[in-house]
N, C-alpha and C. Protein backbone atom coordinates (compact mmCIF):
# COMPACT_ATOMS: atom_id res chain seq x y z
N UNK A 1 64.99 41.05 8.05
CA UNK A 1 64.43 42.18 8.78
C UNK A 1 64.26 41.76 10.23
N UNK A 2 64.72 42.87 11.21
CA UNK A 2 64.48 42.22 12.53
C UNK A 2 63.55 42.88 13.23
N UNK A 3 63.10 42.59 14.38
CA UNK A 3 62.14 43.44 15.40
C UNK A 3 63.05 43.89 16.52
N UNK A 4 62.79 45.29 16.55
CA UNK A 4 63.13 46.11 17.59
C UNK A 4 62.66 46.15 18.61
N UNK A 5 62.94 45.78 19.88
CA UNK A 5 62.18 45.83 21.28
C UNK A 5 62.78 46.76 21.68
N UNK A 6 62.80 48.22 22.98
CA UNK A 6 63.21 48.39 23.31
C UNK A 6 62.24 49.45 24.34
N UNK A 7 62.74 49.58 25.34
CA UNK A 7 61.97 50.95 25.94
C UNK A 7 63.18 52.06 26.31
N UNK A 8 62.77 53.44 26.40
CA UNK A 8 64.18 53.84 26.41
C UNK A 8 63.11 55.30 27.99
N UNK A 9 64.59 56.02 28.65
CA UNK A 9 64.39 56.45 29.76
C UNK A 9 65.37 57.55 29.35
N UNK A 10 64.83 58.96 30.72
CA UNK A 10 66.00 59.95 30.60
C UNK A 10 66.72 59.58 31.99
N UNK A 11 67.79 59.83 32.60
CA UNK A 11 68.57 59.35 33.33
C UNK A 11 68.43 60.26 34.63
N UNK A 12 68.11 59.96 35.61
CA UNK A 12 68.46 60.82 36.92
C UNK A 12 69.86 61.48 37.16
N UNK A 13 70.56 59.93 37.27
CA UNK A 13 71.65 60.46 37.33
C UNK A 13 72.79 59.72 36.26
N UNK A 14 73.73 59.76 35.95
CA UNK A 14 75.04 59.02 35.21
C UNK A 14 74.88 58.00 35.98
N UNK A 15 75.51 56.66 36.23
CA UNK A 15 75.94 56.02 36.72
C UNK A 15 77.65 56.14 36.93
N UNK A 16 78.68 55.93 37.56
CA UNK A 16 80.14 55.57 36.78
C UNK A 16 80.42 54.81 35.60
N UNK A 17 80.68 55.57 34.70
CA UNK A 17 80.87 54.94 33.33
C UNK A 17 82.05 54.54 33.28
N UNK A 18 83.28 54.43 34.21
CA UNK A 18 84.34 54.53 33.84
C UNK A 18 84.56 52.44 33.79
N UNK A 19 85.41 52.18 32.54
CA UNK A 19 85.64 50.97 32.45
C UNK A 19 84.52 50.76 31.57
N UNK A 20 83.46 50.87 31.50
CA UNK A 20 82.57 50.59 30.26
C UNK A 20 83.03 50.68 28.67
N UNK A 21 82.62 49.68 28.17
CA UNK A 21 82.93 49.71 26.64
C UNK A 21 82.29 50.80 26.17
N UNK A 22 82.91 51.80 25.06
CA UNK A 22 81.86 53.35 24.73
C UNK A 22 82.55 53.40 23.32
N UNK A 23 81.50 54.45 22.57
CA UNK A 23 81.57 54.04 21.63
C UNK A 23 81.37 55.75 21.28
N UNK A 24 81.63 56.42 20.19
CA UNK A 24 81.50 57.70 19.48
C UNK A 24 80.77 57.56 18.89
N UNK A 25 78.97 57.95 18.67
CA UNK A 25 78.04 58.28 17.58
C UNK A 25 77.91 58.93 17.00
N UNK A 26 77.95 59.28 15.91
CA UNK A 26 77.43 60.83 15.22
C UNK A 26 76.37 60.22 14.10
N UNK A 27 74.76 60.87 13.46
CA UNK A 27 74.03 59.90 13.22
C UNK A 27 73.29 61.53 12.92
N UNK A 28 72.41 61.18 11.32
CA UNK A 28 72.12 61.77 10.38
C UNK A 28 70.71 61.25 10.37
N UNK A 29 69.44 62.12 10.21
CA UNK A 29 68.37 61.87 9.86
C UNK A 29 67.99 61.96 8.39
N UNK A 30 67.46 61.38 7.61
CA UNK A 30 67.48 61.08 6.46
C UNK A 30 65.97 61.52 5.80
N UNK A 31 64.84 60.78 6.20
CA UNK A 31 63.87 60.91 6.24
C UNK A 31 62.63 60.21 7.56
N UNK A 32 61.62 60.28 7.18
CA UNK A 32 59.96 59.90 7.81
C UNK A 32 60.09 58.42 8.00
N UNK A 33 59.23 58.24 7.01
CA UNK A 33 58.14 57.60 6.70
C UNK A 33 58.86 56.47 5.16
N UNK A 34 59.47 55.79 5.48
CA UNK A 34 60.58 54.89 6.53
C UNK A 34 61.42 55.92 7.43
N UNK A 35 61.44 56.32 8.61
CA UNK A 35 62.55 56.75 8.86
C UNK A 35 63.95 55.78 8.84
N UNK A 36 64.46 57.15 7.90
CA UNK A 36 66.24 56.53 7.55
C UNK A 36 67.32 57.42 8.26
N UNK A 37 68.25 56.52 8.91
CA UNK A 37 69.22 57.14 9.30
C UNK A 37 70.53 56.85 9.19
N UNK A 38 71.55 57.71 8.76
CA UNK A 38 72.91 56.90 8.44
C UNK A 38 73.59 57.88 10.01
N UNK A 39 74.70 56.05 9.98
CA UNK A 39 75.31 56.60 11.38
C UNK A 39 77.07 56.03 11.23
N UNK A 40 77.38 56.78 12.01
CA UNK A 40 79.18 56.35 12.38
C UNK A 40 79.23 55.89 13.77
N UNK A 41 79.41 54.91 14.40
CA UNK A 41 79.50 54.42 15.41
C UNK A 41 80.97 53.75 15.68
N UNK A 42 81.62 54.36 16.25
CA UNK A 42 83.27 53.90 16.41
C UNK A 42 83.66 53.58 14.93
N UNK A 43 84.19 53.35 14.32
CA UNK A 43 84.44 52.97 12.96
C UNK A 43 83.82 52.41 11.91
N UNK A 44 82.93 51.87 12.42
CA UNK A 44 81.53 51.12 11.19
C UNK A 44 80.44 52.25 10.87
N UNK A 45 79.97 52.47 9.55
CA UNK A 45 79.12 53.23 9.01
C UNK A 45 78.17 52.43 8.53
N UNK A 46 76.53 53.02 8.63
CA UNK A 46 75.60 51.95 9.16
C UNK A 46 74.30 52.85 8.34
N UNK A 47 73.66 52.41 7.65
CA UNK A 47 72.08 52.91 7.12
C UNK A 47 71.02 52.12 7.81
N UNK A 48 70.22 52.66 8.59
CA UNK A 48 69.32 51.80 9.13
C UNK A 48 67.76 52.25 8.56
N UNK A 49 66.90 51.48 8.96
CA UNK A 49 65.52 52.05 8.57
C UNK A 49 64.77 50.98 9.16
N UNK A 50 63.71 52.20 9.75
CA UNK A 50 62.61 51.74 10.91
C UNK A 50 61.47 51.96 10.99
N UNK A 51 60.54 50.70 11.01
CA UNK A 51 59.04 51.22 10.78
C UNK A 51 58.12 52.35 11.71
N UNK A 52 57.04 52.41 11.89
CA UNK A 52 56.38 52.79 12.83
C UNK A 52 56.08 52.21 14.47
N UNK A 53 56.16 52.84 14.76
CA UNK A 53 55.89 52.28 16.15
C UNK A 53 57.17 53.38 17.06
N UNK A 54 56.78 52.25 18.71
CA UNK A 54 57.75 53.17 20.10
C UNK A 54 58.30 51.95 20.43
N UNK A 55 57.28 51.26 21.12
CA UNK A 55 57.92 49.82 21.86
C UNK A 55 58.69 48.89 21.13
N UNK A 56 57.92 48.45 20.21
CA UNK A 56 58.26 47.58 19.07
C UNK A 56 58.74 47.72 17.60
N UNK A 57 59.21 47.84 16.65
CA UNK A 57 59.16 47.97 15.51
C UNK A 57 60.14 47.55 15.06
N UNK A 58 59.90 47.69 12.85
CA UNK A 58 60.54 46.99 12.77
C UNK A 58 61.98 47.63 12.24
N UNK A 59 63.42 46.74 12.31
CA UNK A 59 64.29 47.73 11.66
C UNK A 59 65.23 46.77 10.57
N UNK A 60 65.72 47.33 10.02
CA UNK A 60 67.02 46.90 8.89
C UNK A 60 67.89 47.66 8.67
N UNK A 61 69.41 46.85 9.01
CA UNK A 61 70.25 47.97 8.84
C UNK A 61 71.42 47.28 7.81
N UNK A 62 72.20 48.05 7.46
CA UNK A 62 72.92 47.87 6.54
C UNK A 62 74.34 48.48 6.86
N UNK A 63 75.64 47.85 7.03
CA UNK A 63 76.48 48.32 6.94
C UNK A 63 77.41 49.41 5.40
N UNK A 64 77.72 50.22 5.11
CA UNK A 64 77.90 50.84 3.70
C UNK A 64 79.62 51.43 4.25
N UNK A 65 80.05 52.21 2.84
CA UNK A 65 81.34 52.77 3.13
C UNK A 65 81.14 54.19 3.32
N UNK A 66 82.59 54.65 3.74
CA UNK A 66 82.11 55.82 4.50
C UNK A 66 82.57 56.97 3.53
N UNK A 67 82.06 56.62 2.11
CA UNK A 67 81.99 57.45 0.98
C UNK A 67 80.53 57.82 0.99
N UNK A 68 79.58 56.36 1.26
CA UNK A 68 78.79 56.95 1.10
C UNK A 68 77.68 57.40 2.29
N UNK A 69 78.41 56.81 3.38
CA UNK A 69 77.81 58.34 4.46
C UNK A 69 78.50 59.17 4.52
N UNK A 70 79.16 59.60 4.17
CA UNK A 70 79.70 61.43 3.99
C UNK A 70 78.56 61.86 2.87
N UNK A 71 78.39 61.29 1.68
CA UNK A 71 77.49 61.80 0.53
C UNK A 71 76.26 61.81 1.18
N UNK A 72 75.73 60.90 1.73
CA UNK A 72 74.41 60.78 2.49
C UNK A 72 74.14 61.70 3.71
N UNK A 73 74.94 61.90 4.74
CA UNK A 73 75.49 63.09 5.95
C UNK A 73 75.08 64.30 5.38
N UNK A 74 75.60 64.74 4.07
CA UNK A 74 75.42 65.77 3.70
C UNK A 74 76.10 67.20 4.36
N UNK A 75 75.71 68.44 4.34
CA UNK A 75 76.42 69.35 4.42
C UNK A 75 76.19 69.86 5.70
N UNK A 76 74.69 69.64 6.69
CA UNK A 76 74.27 70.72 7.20
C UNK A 76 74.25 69.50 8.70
N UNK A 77 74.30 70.44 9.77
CA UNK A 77 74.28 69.76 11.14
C UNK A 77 72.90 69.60 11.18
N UNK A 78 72.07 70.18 10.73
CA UNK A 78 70.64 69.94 10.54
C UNK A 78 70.47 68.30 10.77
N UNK A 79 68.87 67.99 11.67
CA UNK A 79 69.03 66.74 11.48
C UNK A 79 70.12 65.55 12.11
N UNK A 80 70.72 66.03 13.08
CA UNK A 80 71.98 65.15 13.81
C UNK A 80 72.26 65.22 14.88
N UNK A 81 72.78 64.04 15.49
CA UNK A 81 72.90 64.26 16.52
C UNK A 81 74.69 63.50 17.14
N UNK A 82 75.21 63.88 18.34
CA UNK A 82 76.52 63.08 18.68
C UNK A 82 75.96 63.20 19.77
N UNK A 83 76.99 61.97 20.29
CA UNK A 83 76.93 61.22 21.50
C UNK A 83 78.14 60.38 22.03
N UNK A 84 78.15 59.83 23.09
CA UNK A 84 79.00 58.94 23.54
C UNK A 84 78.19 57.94 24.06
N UNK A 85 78.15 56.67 23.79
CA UNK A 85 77.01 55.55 23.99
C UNK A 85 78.07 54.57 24.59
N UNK A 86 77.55 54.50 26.36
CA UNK A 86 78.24 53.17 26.99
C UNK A 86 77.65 52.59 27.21
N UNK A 87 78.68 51.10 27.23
CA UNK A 87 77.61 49.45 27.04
C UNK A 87 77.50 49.16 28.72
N UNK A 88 76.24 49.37 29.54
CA UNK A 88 76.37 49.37 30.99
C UNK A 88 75.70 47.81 30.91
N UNK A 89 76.63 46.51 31.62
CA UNK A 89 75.80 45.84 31.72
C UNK A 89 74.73 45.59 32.89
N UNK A 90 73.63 45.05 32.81
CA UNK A 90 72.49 44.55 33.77
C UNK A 90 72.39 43.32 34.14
N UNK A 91 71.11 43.26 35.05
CA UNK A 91 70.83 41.79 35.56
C UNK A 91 70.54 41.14 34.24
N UNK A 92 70.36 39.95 34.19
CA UNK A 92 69.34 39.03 33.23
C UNK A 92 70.46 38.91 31.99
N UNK A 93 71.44 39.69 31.78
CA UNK A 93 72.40 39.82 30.62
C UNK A 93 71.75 40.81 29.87
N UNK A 94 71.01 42.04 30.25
CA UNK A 94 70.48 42.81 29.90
C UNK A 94 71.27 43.92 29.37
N UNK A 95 71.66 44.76 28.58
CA UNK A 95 72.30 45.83 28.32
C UNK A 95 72.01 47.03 28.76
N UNK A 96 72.37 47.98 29.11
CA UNK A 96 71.98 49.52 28.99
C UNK A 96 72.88 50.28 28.23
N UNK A 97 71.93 51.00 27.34
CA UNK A 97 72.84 51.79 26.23
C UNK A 97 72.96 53.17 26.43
N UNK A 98 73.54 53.63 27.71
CA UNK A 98 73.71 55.07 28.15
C UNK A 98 74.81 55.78 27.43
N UNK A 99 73.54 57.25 26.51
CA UNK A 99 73.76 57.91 25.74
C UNK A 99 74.03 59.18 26.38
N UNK A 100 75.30 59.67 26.30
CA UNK A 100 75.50 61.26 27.03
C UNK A 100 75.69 61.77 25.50
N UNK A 101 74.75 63.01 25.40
CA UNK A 101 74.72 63.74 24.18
C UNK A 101 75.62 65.13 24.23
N UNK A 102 75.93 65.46 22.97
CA UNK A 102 77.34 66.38 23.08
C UNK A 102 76.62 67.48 22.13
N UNK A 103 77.09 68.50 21.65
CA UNK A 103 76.75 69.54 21.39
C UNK A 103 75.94 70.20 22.00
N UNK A 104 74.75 70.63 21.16
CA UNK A 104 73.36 71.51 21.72
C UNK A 104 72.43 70.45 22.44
N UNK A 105 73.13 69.21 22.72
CA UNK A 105 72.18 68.52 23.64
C UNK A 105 72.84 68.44 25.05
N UNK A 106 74.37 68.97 25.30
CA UNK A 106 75.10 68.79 26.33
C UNK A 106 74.24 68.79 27.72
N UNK A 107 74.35 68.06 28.80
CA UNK A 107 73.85 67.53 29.83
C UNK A 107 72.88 66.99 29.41
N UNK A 108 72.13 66.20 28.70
CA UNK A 108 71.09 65.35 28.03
C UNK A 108 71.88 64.02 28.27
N UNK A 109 70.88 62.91 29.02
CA UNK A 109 71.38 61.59 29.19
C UNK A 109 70.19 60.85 29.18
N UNK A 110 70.39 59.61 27.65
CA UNK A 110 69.48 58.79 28.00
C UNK A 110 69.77 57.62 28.28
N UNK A 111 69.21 56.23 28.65
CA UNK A 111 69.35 54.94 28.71
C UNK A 111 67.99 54.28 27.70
N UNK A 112 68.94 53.13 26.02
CA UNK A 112 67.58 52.41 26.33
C UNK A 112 68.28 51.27 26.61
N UNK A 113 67.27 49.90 26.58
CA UNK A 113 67.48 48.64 26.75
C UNK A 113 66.71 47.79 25.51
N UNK A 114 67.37 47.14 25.00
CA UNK A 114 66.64 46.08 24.00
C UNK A 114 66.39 44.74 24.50
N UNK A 115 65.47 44.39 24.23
CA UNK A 115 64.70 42.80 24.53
C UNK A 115 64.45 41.91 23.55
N UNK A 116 65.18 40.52 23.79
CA UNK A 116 64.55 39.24 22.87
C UNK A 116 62.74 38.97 22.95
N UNK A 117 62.33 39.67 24.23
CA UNK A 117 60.98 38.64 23.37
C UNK A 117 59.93 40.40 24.63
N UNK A 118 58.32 40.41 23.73
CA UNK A 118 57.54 41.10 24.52
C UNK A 118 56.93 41.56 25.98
N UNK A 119 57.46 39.81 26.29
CA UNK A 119 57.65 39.63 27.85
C UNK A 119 58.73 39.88 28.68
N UNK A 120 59.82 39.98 28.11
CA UNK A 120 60.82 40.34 28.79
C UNK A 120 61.00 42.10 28.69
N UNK A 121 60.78 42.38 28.24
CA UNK A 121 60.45 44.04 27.85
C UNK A 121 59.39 44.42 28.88
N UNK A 122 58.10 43.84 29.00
CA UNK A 122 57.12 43.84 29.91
C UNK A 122 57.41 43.63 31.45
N UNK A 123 58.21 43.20 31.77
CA UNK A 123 58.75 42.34 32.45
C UNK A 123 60.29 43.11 33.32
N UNK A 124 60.48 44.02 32.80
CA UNK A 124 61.73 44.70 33.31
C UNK A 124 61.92 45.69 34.26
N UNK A 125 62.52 45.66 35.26
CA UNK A 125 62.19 46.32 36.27
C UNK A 125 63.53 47.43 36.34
N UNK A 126 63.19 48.50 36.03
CA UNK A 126 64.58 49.76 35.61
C UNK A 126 65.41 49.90 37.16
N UNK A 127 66.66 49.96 36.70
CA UNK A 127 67.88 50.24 38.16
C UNK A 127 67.05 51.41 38.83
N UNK A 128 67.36 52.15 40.10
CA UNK A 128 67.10 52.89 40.64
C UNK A 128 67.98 54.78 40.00
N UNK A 129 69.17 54.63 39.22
CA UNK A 129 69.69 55.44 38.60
C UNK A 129 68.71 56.04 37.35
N UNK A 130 68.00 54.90 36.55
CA UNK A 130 67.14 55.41 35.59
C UNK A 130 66.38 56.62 36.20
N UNK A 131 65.68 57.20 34.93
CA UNK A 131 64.91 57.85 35.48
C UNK A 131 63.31 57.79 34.75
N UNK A 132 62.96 59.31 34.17
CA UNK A 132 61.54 59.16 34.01
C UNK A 132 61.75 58.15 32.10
N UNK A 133 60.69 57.37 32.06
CA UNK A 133 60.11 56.52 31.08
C UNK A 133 59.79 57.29 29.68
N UNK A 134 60.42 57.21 28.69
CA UNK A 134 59.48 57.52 27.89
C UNK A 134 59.76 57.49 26.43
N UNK A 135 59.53 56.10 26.47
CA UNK A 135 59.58 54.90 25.26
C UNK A 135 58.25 55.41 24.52
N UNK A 136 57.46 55.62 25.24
CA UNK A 136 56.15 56.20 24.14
C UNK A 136 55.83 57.47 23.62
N UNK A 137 56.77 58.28 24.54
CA UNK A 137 56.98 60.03 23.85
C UNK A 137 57.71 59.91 22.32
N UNK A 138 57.29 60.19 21.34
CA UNK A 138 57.64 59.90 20.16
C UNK A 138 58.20 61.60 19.73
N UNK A 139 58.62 62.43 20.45
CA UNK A 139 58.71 63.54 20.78
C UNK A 139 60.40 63.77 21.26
N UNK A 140 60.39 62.23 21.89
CA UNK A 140 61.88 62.15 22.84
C UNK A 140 62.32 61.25 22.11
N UNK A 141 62.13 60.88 20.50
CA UNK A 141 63.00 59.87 19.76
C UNK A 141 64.09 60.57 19.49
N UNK A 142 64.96 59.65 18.72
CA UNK A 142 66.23 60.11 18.66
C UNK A 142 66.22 61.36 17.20
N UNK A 143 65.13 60.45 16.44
CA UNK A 143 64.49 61.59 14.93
C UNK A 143 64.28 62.97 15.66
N UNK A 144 63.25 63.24 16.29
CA UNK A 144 63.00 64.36 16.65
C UNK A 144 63.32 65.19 17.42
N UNK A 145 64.66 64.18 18.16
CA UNK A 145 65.43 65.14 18.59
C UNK A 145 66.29 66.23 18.06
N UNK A 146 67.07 65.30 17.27
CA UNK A 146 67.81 65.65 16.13
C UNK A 146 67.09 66.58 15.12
N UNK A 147 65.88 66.66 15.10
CA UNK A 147 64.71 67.20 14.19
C UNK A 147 64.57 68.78 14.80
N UNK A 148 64.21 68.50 16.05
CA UNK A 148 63.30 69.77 16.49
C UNK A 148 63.71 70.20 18.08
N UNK A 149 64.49 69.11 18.57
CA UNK A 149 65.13 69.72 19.65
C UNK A 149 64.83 68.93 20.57
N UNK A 150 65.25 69.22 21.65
CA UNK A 150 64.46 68.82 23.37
C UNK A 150 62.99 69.64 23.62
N UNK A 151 61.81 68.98 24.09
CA UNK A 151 60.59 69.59 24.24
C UNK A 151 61.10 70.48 25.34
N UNK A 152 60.22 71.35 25.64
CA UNK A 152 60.39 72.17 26.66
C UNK A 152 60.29 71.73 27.90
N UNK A 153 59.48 70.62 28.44
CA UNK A 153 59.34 70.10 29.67
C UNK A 153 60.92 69.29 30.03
N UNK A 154 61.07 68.78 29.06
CA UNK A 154 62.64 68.13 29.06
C UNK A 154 63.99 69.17 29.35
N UNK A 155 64.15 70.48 28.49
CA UNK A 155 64.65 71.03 28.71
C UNK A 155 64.93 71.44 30.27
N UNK A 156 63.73 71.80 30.79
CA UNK A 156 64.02 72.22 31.75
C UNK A 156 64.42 71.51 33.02
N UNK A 157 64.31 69.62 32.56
CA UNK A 157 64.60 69.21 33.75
C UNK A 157 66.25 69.18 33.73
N UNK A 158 66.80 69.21 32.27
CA UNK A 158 68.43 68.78 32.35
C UNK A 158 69.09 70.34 32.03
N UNK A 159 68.78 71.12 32.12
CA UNK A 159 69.29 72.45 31.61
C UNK A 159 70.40 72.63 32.80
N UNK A 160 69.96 72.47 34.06
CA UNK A 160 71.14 72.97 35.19
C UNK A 160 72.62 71.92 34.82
N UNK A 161 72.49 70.79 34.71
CA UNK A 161 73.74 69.54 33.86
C UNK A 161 74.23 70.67 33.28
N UNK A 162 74.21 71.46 32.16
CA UNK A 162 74.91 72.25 31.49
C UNK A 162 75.90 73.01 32.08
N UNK A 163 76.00 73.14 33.50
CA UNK A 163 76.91 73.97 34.69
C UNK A 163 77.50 72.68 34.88
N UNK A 164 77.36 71.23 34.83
CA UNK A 164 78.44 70.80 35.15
C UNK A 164 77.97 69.66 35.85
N UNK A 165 76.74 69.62 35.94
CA UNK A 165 75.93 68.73 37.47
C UNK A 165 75.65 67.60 36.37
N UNK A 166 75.85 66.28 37.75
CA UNK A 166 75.73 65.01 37.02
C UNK A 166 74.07 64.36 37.27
């Protein structure tokens, strides 16, 4: 079982993604309390499950076949979300995992970043492209997005993106 560090952000602007390693997500909410989620990420199909928490927590994932995330996926878009996730690298050998979301999330962009240790998470000082913070909105997870939507305060900051704006 490993520990999850991460803080995650909505994006001001894109950065140039072009030349970045990217990857196709499409990713199924399962349940709570473990939240479970099965995902397709470029060709590997993946069951993960994650404790409680924002900053920290804990996760386990499992690679499976993609018999049985189609059976697990199930029928309904309910619960899901796609994306295009590029690997932006940072200072420190830091990653950024900038997520441009596709369907009913179109112009929605987030960035997170994962960390080896509490201090380095503490410790991180976001590019000037990031934007507003909010690793502790449990509202702006990826569950409840997929769950219940974009909150309304969110909506309205990325709604004009939908015309086309970066």
């Amino acid at each position: 079982m490993g520990i999850e560090r991460e803080r995650k952000f909505i994006l001001k602007t894109l950065p140039n993604l072009e030349g970045y390693e990217k990857k196709i997500i499409i990713q199924k909410y399962l349940g709570t309390k473990p939240e479970l989620r099965v995902r397709k990420i470029g060709e590997k199909f993946i069951i993960t499950k994650k404790g409680e928490g924002t900053h920290t927590r804990r996760e386990e994932e499992m690679e499976i076949s993609e018999r049985l995330f189609r059976f697990l996926e199930g029928y309904e878009e309910e619960k899901s979300i796609k994306k295009v996730r590029h690997y932006v690298p940072l200072t420190k050998g830091l990653i950024a995992e900038v997520d441009v979301y596709k369907g009913p999330l179109e112009g929605f962009y987030s960035a997170e970043v994962e960390f080896d240790s509490a201090e380095d998470m503490k410790n991180f000082d976001p590019p000037p492209w990031f934007g507003l913070e909010v690793t502790h909105r449990k509202d702006l997870s990826n569950y409840s997005i997929a769950t219940f939507g974009l909150p309304e305060d969110i909506m309205e900051k990325f709604s004009n993106r939908k015309k086309g704006e970066k």
